[in-house]
C-alpha atoms as a PDB file:
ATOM      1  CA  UNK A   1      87.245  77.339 190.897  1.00  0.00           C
ATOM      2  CA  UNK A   2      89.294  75.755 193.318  1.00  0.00           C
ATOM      3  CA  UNK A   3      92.097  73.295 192.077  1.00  0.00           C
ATOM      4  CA  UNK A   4      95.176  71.846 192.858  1.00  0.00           C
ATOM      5  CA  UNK A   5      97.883  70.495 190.354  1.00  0.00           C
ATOM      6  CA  UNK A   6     100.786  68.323 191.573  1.00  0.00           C
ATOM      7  CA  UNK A   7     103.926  67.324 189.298  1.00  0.00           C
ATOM      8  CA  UNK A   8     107.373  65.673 189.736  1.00  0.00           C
ATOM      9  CA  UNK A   9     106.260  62.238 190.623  1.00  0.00           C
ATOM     10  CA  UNK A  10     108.324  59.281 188.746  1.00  0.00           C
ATOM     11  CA  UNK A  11     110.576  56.208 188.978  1.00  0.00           C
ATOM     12  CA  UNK A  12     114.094  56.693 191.065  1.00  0.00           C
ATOM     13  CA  UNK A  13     116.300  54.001 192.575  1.00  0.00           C
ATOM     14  CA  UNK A  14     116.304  53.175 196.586  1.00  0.00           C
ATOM     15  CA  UNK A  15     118.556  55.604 198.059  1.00  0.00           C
ATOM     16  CA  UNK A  16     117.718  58.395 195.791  1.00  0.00           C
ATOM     17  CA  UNK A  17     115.428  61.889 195.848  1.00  0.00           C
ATOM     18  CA  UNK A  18     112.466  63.488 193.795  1.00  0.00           C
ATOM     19  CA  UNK A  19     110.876  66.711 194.364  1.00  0.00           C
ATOM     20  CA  UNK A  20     106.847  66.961 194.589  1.00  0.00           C
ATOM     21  CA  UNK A  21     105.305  70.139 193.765  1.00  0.00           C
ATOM     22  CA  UNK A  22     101.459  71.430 193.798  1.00  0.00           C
ATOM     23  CA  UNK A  23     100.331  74.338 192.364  1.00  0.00           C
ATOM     24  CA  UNK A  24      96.807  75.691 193.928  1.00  0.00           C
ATOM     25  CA  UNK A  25      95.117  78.076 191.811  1.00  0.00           C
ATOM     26  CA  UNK A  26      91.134  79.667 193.052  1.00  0.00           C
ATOM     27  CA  UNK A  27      92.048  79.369 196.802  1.00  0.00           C
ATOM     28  CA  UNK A  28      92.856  81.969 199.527  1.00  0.00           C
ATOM     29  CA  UNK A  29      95.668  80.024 201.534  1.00  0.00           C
ATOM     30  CA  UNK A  30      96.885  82.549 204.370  1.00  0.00           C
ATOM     31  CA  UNK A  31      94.428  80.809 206.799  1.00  0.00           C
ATOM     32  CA  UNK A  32      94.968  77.112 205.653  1.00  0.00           C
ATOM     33  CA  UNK A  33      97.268  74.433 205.792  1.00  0.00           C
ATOM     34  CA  UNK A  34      98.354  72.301 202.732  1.00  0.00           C
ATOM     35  CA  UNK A  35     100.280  68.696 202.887  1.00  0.00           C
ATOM     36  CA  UNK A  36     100.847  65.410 201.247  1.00  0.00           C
ATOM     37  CA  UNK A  37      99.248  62.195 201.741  1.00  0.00           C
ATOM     38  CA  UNK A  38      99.577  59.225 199.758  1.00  0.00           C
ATOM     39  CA  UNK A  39      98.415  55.778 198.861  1.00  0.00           C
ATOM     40  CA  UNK A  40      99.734  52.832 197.867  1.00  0.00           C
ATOM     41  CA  UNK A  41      97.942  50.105 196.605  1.00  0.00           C
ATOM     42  CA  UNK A  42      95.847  48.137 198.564  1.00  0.00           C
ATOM     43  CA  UNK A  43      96.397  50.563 201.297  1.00  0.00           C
ATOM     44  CA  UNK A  44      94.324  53.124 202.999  1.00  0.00           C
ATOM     45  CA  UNK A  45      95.830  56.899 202.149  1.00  0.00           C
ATOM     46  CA  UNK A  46      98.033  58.100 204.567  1.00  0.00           C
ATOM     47  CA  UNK A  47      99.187  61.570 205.718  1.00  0.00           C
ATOM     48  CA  UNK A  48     102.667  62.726 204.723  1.00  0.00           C
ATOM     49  CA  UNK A  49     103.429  66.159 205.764  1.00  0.00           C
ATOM     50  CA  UNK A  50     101.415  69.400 206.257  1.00  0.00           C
ATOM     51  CA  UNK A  51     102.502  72.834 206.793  1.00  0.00           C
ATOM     52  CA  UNK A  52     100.444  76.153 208.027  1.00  0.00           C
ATOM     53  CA  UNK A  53     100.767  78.466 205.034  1.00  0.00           C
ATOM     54  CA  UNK A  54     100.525  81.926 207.340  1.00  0.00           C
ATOM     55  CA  UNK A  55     104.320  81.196 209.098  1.00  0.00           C
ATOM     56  CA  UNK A  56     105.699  77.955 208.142  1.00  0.00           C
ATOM     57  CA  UNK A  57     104.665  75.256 211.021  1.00  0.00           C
ATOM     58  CA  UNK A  58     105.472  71.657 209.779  1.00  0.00           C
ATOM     59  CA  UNK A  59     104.472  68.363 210.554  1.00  0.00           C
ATOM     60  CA  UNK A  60     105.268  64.765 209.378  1.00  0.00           C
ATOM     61  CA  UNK A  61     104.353  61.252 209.865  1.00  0.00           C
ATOM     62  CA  UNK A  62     106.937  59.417 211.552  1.00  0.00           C
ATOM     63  CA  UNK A  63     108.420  56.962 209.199  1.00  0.00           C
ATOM     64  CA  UNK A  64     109.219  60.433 206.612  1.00  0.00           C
ATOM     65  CA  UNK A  65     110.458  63.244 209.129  1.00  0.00           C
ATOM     66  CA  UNK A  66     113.844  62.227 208.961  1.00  0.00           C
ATOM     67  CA  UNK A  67     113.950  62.278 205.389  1.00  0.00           C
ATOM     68  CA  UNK A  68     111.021  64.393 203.615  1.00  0.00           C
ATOM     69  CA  UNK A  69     111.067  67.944 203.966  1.00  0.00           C
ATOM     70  CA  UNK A  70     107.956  70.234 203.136  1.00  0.00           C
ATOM     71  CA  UNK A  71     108.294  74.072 201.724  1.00  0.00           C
ATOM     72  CA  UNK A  72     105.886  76.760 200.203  1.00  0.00           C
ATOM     73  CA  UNK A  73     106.385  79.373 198.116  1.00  0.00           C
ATOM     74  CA  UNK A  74     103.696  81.959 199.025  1.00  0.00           C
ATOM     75  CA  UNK A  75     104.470  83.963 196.010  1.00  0.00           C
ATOM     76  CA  UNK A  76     103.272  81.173 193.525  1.00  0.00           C
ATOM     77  CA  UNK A  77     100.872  79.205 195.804  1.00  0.00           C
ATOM     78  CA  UNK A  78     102.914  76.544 195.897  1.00  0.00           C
ATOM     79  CA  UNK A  79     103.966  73.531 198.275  1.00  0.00           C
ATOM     80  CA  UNK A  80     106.696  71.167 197.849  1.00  0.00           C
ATOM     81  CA  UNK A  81     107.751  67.719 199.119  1.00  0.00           C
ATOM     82  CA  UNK A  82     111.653  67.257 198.768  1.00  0.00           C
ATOM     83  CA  UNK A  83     112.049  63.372 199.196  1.00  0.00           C
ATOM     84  CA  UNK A  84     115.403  62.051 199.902  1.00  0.00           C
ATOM     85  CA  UNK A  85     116.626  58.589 200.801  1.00  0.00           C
ATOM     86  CA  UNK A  86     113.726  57.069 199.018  1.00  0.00           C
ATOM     87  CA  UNK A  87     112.629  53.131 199.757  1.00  0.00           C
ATOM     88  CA  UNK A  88     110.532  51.041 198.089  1.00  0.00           C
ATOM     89  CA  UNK A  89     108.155  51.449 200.231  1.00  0.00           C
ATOM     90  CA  UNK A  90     107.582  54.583 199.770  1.00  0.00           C
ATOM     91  CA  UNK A  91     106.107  53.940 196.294  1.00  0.00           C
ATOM     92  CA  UNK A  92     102.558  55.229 195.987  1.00  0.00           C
ATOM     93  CA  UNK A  93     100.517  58.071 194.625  1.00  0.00           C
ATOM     94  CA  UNK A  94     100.773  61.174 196.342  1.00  0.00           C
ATOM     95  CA  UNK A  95      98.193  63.680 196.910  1.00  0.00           C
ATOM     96  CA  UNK A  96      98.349  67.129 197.504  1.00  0.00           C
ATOM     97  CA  UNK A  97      95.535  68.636 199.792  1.00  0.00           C
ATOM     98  CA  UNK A  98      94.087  71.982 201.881  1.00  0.00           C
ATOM     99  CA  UNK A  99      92.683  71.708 205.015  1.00  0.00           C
ATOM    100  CA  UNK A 100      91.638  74.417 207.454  1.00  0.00           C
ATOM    101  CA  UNK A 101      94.665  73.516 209.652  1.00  0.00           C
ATOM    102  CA  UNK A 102      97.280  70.424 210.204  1.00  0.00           C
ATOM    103  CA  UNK A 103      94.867  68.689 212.742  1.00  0.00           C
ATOM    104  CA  UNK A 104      92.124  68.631 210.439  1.00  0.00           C
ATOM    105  CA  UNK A 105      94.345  67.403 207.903  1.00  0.00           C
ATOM    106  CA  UNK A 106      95.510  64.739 209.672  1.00  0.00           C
ATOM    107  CA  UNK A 107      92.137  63.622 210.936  1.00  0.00           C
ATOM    108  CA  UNK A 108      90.691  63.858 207.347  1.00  0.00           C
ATOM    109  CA  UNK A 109      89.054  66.613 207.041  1.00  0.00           C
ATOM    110  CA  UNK A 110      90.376  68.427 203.997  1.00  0.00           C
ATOM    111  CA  UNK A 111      88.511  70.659 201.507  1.00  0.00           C
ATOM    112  CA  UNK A 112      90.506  69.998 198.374  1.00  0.00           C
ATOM    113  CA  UNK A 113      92.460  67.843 196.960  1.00  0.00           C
ATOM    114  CA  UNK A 114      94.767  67.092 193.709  1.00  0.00           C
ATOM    115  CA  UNK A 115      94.833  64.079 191.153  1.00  0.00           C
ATOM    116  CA  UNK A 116      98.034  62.677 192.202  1.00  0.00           C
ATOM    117  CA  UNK A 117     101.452  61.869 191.300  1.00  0.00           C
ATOM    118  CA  UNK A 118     102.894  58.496 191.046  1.00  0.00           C
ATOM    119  CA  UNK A 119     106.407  57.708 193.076  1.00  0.00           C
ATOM    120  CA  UNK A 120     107.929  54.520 191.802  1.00  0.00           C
ATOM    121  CA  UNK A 121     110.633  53.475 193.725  1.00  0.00           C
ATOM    122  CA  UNK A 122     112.743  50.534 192.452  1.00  0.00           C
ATOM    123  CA  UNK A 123     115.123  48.020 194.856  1.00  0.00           C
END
């Protein structure tokens, strides 16, 4: 059974960091991508970052890409979202996800997704 676990979420102060992680467990990942997106409230969800699991290839929406940065660990299936330089308005829940490949992700077309984290981030 497919599932995906995300942890590290929290409250931080403007100008500080938090590290996202997502465990997927019941998935073969070598031909998939996995990413972020998040929501906040009383918005639509909104991609983050996604990265092809086989060699690495990243991509980010453009109000993040300066600051995010997404990993993987192929050894423990799992993805990361280092966050630094945090505003408020990047409070929301995040979402960890697997799509067959970025594009899909981005257009909304992903297969599985976590429960999501909450990022609180104070003025």
């Amino acid at each position: 059974q497919a599932q995906l676990v995300e942890s590290g979420g929290g409250v931080v102060q403007a100008g500080g960091s938090l590290r996202l992680s997502c465990t997927a467990s019941g998935l073969t990942l070598s031909t998939t991508a996995m990413g972020w997106f998040r929501q906040a409230p009383g918005k639509e969800r909104e991609f983050v970052a996604g990265i092809r699991w086989n060699h690495g290839l990243t991509n980010y929406a453009d109000d993040v890409k300066d600051r995010f940065t997404i990993s993987r660990d192929t050894a423990t299936n799992t993805v990361y979202l280092q966050m630094n330089s945090l505003k408020p308005e990047d409070t929301a829940v995040y979402y960890c996800n697997v799509a067959p490949t970025i594009s899909q992700m981005r257009s909304g077309n992903s297969d599985y997704w976590g429960r999501g984290t909450q990022v609180t981030v104070s003025s």
